[in-house]
C-alpha atoms as a PDB file:
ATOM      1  CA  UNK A   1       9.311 -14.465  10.366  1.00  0.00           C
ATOM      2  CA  UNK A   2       9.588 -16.302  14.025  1.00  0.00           C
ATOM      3  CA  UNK A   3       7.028 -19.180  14.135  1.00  0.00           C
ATOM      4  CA  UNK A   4       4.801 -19.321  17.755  1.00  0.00           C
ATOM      5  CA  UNK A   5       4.021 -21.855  19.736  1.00  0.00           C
ATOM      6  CA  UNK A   6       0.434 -21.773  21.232  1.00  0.00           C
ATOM      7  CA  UNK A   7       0.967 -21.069  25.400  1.00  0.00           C
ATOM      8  CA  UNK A   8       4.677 -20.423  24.735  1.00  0.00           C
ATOM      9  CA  UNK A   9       6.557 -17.098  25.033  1.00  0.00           C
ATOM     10  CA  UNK A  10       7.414 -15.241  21.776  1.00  0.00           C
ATOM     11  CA  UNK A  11      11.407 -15.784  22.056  1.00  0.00           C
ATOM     12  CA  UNK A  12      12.319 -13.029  19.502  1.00  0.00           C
ATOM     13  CA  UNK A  13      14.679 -13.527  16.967  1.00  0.00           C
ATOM     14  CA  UNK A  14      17.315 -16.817  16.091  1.00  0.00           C
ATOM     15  CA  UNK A  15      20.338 -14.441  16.636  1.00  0.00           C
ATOM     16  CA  UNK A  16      18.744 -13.017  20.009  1.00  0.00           C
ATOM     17  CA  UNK A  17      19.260 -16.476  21.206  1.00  0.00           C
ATOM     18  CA  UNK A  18      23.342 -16.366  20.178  1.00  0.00           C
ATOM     19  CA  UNK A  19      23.416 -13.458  22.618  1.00  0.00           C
ATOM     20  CA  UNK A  20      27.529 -14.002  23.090  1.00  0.00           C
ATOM     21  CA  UNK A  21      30.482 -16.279  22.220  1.00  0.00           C
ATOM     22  CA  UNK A  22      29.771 -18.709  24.953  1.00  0.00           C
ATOM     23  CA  UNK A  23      26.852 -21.299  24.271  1.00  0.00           C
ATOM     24  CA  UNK A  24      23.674 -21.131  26.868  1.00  0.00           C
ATOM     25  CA  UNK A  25      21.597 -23.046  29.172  1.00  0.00           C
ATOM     26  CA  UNK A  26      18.114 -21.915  29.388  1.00  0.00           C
ATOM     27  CA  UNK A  27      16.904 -24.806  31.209  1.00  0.00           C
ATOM     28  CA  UNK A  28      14.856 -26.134  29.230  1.00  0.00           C
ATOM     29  CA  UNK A  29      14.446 -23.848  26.732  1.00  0.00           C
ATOM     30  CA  UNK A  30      10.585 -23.008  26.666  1.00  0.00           C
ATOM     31  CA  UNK A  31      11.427 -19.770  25.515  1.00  0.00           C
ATOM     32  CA  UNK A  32      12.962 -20.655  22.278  1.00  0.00           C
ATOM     33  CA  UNK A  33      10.518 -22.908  21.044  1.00  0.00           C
ATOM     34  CA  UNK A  34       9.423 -20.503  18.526  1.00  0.00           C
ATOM     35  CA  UNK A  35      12.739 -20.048  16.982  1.00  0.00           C
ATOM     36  CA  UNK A  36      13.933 -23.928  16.819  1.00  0.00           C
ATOM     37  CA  UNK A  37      10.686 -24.696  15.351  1.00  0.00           C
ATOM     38  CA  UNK A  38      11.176 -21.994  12.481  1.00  0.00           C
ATOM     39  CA  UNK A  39      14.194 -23.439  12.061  1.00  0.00           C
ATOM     40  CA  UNK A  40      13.156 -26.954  11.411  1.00  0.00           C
ATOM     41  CA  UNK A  41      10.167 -25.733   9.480  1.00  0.00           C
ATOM     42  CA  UNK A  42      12.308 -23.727   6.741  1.00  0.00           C
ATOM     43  CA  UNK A  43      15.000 -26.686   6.772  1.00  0.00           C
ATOM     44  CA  UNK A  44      17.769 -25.218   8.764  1.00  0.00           C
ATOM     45  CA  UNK A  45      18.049 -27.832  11.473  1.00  0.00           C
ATOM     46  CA  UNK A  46      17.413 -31.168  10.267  1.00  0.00           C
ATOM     47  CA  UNK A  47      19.670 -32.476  12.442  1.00  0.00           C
ATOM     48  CA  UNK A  48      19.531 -32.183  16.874  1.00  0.00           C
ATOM     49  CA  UNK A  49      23.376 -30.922  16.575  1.00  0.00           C
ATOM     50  CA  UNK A  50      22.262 -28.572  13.609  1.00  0.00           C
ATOM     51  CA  UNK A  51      19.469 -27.283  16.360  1.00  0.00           C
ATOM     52  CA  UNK A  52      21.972 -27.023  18.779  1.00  0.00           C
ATOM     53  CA  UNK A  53      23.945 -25.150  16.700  1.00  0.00           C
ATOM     54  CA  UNK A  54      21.883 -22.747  15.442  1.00  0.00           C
ATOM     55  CA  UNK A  55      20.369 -21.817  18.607  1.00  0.00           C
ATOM     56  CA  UNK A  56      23.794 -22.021  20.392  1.00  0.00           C
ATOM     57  CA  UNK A  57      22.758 -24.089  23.598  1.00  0.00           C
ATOM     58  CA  UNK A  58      23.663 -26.877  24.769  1.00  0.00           C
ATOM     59  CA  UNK A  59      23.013 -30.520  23.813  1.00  0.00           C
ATOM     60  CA  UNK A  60      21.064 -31.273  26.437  1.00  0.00           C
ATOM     61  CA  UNK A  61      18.951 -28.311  26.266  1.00  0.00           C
ATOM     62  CA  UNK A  62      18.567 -28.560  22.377  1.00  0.00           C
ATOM     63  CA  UNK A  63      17.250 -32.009  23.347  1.00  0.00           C
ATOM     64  CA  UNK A  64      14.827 -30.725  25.918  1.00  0.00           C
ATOM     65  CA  UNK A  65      13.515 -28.520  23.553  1.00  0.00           C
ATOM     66  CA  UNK A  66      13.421 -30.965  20.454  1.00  0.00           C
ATOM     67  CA  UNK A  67      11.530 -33.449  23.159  1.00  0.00           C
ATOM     68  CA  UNK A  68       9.175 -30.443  24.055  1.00  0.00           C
ATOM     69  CA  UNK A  69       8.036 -29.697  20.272  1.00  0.00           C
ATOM     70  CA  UNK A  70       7.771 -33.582  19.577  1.00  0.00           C
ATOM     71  CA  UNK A  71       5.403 -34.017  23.037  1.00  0.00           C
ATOM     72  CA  UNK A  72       3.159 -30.868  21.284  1.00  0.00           C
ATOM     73  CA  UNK A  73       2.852 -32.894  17.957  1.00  0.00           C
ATOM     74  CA  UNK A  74       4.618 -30.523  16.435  1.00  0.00           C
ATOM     75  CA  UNK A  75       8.185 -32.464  15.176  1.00  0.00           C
ATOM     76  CA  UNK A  76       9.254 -36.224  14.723  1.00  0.00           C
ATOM     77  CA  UNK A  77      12.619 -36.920  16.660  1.00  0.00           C
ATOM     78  CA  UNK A  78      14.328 -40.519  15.221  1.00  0.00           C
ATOM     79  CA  UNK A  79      14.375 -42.899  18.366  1.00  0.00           C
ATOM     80  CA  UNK A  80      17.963 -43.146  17.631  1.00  0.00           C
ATOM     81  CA  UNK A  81      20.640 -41.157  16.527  1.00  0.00           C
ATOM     82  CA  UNK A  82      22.190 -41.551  12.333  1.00  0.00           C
ATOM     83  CA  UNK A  83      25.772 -41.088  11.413  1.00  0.00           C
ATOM     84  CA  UNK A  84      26.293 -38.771   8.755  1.00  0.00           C
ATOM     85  CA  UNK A  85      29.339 -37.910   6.385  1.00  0.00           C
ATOM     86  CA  UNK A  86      31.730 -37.255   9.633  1.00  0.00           C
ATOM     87  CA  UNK A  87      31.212 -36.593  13.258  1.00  0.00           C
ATOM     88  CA  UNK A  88      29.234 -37.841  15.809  1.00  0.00           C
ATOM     89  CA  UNK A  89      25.656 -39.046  14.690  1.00  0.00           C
ATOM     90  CA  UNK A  90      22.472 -37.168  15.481  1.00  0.00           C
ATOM     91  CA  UNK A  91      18.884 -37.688  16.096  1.00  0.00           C
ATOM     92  CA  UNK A  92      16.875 -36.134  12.702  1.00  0.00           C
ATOM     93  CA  UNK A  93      14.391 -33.886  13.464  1.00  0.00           C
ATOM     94  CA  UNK A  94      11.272 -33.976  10.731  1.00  0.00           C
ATOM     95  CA  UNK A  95       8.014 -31.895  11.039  1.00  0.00           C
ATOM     96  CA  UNK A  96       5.127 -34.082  12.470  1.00  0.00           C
ATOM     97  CA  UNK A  97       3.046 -34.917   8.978  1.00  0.00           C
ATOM     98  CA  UNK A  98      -0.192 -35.207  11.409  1.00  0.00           C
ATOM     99  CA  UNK A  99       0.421 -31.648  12.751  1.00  0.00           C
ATOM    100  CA  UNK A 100      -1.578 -28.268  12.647  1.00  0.00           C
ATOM    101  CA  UNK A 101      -2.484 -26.184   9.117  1.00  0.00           C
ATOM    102  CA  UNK A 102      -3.187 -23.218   8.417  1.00  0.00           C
ATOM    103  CA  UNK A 103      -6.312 -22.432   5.632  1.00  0.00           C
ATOM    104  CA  UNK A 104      -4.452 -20.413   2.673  1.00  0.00           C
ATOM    105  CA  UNK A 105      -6.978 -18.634   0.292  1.00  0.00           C
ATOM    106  CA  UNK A 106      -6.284 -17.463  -3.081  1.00  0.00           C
ATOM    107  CA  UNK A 107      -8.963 -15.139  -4.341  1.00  0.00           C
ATOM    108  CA  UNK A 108      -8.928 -13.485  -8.126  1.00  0.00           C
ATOM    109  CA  UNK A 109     -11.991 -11.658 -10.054  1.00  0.00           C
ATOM    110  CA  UNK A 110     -13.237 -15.507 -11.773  1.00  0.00           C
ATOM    111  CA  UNK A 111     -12.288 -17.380  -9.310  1.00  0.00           C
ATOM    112  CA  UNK A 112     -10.587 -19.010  -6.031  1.00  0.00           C
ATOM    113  CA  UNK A 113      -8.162 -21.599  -4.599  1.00  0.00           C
ATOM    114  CA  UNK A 114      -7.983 -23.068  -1.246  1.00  0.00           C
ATOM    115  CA  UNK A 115      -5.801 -24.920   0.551  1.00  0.00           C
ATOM    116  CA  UNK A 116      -4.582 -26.035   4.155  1.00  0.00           C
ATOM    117  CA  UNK A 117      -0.564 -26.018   4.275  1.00  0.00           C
ATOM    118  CA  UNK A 118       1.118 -28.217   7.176  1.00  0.00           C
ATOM    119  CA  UNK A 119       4.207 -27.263   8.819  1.00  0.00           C
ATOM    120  CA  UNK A 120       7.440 -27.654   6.284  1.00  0.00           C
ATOM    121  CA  UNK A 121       5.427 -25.886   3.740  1.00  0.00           C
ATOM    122  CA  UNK A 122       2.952 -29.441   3.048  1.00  0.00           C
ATOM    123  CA  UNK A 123       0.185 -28.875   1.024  1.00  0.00           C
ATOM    124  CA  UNK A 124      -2.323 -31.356   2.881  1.00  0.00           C
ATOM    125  CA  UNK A 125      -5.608 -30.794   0.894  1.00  0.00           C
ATOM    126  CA  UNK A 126      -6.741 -27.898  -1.909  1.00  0.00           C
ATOM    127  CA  UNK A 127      -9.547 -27.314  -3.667  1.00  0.00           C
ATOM    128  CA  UNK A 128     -10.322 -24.333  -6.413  1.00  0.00           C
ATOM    129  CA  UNK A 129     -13.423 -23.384  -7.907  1.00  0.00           C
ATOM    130  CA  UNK A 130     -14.525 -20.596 -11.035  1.00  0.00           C
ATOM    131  CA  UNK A 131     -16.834 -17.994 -10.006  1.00  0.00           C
ATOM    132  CA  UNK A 132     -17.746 -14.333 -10.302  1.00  0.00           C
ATOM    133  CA  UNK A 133     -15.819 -12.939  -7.280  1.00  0.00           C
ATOM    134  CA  UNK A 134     -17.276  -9.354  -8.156  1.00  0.00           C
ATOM    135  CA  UNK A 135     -19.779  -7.477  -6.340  1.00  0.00           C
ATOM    136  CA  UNK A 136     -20.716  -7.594  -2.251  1.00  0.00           C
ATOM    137  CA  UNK A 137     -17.363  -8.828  -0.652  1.00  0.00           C
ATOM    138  CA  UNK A 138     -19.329 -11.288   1.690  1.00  0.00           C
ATOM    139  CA  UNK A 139     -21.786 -13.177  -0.723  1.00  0.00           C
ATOM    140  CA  UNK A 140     -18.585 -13.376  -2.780  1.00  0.00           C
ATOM    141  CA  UNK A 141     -15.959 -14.379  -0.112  1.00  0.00           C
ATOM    142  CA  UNK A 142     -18.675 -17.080   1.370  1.00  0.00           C
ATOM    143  CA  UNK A 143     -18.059 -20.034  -1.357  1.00  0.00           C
ATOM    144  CA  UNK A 144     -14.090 -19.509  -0.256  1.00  0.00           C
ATOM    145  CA  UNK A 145     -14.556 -19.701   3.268  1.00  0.00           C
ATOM    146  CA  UNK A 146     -16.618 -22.488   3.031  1.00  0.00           C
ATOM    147  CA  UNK A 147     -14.527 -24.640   1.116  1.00  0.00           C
ATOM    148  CA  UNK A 148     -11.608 -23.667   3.454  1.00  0.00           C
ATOM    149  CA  UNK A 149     -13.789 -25.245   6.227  1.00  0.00           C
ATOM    150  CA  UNK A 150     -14.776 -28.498   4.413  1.00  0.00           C
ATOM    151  CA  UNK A 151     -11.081 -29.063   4.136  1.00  0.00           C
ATOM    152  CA  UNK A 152     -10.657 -29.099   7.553  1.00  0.00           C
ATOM    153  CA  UNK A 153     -13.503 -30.732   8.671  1.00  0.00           C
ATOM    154  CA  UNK A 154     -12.346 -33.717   5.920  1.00  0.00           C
ATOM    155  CA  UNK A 155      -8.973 -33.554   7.162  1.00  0.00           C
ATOM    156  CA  UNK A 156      -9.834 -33.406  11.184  1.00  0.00           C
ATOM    157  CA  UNK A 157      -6.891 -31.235  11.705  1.00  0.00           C
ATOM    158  CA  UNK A 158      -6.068 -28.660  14.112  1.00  0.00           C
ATOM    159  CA  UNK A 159      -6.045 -24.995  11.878  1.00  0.00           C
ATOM    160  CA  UNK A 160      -4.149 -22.372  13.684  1.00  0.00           C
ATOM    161  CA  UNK A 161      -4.777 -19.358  11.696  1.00  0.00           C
ATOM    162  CA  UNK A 162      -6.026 -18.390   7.981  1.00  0.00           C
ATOM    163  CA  UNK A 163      -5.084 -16.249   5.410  1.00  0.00           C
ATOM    164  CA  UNK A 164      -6.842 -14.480   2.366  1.00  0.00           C
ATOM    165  CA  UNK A 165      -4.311 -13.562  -0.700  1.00  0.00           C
ATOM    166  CA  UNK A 166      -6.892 -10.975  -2.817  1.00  0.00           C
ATOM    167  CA  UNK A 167      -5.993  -8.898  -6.004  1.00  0.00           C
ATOM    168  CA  UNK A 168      -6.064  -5.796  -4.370  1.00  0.00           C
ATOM    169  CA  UNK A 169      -3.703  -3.527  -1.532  1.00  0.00           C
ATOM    170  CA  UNK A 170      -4.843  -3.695   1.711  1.00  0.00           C
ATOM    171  CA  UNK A 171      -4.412  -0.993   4.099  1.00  0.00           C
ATOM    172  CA  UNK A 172      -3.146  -1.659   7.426  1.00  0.00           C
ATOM    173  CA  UNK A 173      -4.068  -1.893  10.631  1.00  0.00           C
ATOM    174  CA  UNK A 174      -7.500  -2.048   9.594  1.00  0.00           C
ATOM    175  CA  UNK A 175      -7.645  -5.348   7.001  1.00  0.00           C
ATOM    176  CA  UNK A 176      -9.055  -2.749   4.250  1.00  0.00           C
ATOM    177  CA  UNK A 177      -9.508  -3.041   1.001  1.00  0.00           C
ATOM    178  CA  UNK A 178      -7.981   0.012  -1.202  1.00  0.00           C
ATOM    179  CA  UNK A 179      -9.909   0.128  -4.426  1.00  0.00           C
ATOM    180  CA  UNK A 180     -10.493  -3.126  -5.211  1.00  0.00           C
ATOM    181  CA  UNK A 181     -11.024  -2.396  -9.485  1.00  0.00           C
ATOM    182  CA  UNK A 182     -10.407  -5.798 -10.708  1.00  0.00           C
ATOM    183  CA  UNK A 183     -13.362  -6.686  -7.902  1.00  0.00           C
ATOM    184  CA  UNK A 184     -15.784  -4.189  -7.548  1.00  0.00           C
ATOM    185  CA  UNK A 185     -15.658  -3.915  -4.316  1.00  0.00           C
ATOM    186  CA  UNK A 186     -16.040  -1.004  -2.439  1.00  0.00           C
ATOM    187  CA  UNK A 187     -13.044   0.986  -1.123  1.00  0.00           C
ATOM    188  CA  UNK A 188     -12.479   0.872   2.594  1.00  0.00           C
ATOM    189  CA  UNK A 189     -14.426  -2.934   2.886  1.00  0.00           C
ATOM    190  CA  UNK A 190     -12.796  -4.375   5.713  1.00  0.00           C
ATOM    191  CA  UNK A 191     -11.988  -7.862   4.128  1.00  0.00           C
ATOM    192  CA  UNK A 192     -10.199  -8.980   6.984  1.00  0.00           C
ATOM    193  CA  UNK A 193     -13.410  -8.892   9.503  1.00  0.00           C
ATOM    194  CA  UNK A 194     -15.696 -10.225   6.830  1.00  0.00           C
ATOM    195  CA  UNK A 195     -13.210 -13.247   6.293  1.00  0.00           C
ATOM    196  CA  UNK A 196     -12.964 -13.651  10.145  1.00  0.00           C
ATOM    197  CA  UNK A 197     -16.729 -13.179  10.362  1.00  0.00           C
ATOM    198  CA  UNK A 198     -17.387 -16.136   7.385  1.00  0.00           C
ATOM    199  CA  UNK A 199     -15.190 -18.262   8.958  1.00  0.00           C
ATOM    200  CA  UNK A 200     -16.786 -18.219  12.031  1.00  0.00           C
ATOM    201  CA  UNK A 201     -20.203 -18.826  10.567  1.00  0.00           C
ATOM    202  CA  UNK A 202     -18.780 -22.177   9.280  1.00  0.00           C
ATOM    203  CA  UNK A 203     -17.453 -23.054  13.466  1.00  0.00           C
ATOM    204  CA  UNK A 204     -13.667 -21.656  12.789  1.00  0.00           C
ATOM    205  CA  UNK A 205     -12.137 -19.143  14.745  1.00  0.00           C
ATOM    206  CA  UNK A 206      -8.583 -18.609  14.436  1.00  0.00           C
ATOM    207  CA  UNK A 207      -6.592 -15.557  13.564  1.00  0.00           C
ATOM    208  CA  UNK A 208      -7.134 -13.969  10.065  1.00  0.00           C
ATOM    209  CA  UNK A 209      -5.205 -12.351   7.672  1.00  0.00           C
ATOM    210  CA  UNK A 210      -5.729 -10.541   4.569  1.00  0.00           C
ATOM    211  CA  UNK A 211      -3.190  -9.574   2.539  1.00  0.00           C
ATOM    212  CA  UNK A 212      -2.267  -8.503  -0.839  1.00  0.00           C
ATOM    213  CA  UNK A 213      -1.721 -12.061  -3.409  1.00  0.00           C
ATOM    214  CA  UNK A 214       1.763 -10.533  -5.027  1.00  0.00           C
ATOM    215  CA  UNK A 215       3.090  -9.825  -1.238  1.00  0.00           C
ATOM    216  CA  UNK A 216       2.065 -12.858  -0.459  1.00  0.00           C
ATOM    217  CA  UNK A 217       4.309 -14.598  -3.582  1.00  0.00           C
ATOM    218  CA  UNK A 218       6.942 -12.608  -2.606  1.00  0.00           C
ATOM    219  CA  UNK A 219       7.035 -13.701   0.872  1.00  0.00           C
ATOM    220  CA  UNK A 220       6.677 -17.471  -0.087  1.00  0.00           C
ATOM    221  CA  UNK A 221       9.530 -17.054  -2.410  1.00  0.00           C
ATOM    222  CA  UNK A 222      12.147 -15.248  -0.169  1.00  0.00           C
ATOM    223  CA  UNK A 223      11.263 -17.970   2.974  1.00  0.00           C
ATOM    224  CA  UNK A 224      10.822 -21.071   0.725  1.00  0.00           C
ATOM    225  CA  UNK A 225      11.514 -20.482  -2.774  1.00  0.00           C
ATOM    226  CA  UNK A 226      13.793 -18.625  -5.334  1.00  0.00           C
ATOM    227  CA  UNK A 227      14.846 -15.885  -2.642  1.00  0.00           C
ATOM    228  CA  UNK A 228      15.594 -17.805   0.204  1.00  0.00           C
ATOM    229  CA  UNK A 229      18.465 -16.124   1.968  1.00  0.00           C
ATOM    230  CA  UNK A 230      18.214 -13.001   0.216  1.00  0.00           C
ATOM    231  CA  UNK A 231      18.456 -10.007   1.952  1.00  0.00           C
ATOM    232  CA  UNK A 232      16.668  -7.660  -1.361  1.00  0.00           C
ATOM    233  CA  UNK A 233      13.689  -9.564  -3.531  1.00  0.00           C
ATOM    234  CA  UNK A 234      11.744  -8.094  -6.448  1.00  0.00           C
ATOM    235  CA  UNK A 235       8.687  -9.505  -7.425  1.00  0.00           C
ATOM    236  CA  UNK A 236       6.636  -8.356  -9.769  1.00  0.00           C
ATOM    237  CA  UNK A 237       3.748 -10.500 -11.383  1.00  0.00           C
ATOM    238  CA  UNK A 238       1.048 -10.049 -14.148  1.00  0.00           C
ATOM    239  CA  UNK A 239      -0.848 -13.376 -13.041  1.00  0.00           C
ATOM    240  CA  UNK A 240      -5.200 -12.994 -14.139  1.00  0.00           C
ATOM    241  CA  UNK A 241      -5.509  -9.613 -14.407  1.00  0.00           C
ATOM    242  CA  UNK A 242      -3.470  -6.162 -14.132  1.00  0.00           C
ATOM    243  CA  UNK A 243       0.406  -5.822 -12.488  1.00  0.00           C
ATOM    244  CA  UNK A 244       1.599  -5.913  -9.326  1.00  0.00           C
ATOM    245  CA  UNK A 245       4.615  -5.611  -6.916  1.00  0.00           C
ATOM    246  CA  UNK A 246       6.404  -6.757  -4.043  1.00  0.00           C
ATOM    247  CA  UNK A 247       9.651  -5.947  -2.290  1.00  0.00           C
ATOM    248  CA  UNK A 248      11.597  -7.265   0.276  1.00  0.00           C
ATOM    249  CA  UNK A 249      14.211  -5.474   2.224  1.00  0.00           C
ATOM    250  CA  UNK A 250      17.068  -6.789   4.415  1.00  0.00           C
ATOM    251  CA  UNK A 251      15.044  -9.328   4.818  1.00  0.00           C
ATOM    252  CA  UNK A 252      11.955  -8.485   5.733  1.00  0.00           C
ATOM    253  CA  UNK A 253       8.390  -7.236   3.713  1.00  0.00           C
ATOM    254  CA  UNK A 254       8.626  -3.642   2.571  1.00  0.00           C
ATOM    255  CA  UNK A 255       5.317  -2.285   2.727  1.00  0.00           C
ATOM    256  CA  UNK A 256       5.325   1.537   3.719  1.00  0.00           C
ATOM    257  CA  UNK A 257       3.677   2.715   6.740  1.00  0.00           C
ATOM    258  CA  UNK A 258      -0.143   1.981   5.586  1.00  0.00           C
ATOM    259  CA  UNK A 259       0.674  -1.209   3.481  1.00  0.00           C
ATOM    260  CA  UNK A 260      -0.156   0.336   0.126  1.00  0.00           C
ATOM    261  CA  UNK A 261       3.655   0.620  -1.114  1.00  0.00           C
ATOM    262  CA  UNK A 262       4.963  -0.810  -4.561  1.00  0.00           C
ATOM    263  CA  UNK A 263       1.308  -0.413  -6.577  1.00  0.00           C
ATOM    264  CA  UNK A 264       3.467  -0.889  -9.839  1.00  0.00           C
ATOM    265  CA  UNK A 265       0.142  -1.606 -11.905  1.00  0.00           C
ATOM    266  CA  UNK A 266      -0.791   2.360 -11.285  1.00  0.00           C
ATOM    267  CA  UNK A 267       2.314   3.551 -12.590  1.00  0.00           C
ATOM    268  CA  UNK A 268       1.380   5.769 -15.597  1.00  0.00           C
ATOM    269  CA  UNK A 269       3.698   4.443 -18.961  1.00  0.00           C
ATOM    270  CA  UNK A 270       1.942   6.708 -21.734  1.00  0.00           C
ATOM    271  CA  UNK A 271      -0.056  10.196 -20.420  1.00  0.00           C
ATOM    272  CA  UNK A 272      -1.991   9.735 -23.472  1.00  0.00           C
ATOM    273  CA  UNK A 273      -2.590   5.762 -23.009  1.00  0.00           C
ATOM    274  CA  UNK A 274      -5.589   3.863 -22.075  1.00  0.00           C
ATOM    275  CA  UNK A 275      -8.261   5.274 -19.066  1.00  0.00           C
ATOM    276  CA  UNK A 276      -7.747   3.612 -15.997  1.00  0.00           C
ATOM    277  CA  UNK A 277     -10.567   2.442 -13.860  1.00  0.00           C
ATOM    278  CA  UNK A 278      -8.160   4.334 -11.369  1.00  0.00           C
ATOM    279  CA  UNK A 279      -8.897   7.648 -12.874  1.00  0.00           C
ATOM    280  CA  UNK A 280      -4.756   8.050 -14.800  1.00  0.00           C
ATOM    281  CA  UNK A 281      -4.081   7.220 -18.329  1.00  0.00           C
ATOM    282  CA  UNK A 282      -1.323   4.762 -19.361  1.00  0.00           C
ATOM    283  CA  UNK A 283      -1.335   2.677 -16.335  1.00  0.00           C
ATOM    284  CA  UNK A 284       0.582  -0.459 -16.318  1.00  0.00           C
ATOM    285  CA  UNK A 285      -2.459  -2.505 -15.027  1.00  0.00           C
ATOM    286  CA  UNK A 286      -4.487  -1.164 -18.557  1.00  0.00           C
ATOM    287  CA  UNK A 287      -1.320  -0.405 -21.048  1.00  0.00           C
ATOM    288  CA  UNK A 288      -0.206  -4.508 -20.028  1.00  0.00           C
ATOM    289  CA  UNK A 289      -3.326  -6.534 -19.128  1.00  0.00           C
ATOM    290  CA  UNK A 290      -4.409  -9.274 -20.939  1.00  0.00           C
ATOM    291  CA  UNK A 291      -7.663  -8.217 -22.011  1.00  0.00           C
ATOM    292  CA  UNK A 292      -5.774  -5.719 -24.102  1.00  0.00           C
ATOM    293  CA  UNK A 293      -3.967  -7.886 -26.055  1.00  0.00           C
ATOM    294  CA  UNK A 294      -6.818 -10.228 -26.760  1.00  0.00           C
ATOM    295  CA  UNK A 295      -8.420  -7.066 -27.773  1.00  0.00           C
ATOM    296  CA  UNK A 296      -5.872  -6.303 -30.248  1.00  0.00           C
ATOM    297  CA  UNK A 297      -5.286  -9.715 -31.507  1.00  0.00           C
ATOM    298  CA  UNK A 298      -9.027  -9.712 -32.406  1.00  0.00           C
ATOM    299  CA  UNK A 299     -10.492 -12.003 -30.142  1.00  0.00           C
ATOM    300  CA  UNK A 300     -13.593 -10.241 -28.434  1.00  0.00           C
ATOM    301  CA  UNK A 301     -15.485 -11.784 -25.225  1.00  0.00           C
END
């Protein structure tokens, strides 16, 4: 993932900017804003020559650019220049701690989490909250959005987009829900307009996302955690109720062409298992979940 810059061009890829053996002079480099600041955001150019480097321009127009993202609030540039192990020294570049969030949302069947993340991965406020998350997808998504918004009002930060993490796959391009069991829900709710809807009830309008919570864990790993780097990721998760999936491939999200790939938790493990609120026997989500096993531990609630 390439990182925008509100009012900038999208500048495509790191490696697009390479281009050749030679280095380039793009004046002053508007156009790969995006790309140095996804490289100082995921720690790959903490340095101006490390910048310059890795978008293989010049000095002076990695310093036009560093300049550009520091003027937008965006980065912290040191006034002067540090020597390091060997070579010459180099202005460090570090993401502005008073910069834009985003509102992250972590919805399960008892419960929610919210939180606004900074540039650099900061966590700059959360909050989390029990409740029945079952039943009409608005009433239930409201307390979320809500407390979303009273984070940033608290924090008087500038939010640039939000996203909703929910037990469930969501079909793409339309934001759907596709059967939500662990939620009630009905099939085909388009979460993604209701969050965007909420949200804008409570004087936020930004982009929204929704998106499936074990995609989402495997996307935070392979850009900031145990897979960074990795070209293949497996993730596969049994976190509050049922199983779920997630692969990456070469490097990016594999999620088929509707978004409803790698539903591990309906894989069928015994024909003659446990019903599925899916309609199959023997399903992973039923055969594995922890309901079961309190069940046959003999603890009944």
């Amino acid at each position: 993932m390439e990182l925008t810059v509100p009012g900038q061009p999208h500048a495509g890829p790191a490696r697009a900017a390479r281009g050749g053996p030679g280095r380039h002079d793009r004046g002053s480099g508007s156009g790969l804003l995006g790309t140095a600041l996804t490289l100082i955001h995921t720690g790959q150019a903490p340095t101006r020559s490390a910048l310059t480097a890795a978008l293989n321009v010049t000095r002076a127009t990695a310093g036009a650019i560093a300049a550009e993202l520091r003027d937008l609030g965006l980065i912290e540039v040191d006034a002067a220049p540090r020597g390091g192990a060997q070579g010459r020294p180099s202005h460090r570049l570090r993401i502005d701690p008073g910069g834009p969030v985003a509102l992250a949302a972590h919805v399960y069947p008892d419960g929610y989490a919210v939180a606004l993340i900074g540039l650099g991965v900061q966590i700059v406020a959360r909050a989390a909250s029990p409740a029945d998350m079952r039943g009409d997808p608005a009433l239930a998504l409201a307390p979320a959005a809500a407390a979303g918004a009273e984070l940033l009002r608290r924090s008087g930060r500038l939010c640039v987009g939000a996203a909703f993490a929910l037990p469930t796959a969501i079909a793409e391009p339309e934001g759907a829900a596709v059967s939500p069991l662990y939620l009630g829900w009905p099939t085909g709710t388009k979460v993604r307009d209701t969050i965007a809807g909420l949200l804008a009830d409570q004087g936020l309008t930004v982009p929204c996302q929704a998106i499936n919570d074990v995609n989402a864990v495997a996307l935070a790993e392979h850009r900031h955690g145990a897979g960074t780097g990795a070209a293949y990721l497996l993730v596969v998760s049994a976190e509050h109720r049922g199983v779920g999936a997630a692969l990456v491939l070469r490097g990016a999200l594999y999620t088929g062409s509707t978004g409803l790939s790698m539903e591990a938790g309906h894989v069928s493990v015994d024909p003659a298992g446990l019903p599925c609120p899916c309609g199959n026997r023997g399903c992973l989500n039923v055969e594995t979940d922890a309901e079961r096993f309190m069940t046959l531990a003999g603890f009944h609630g």
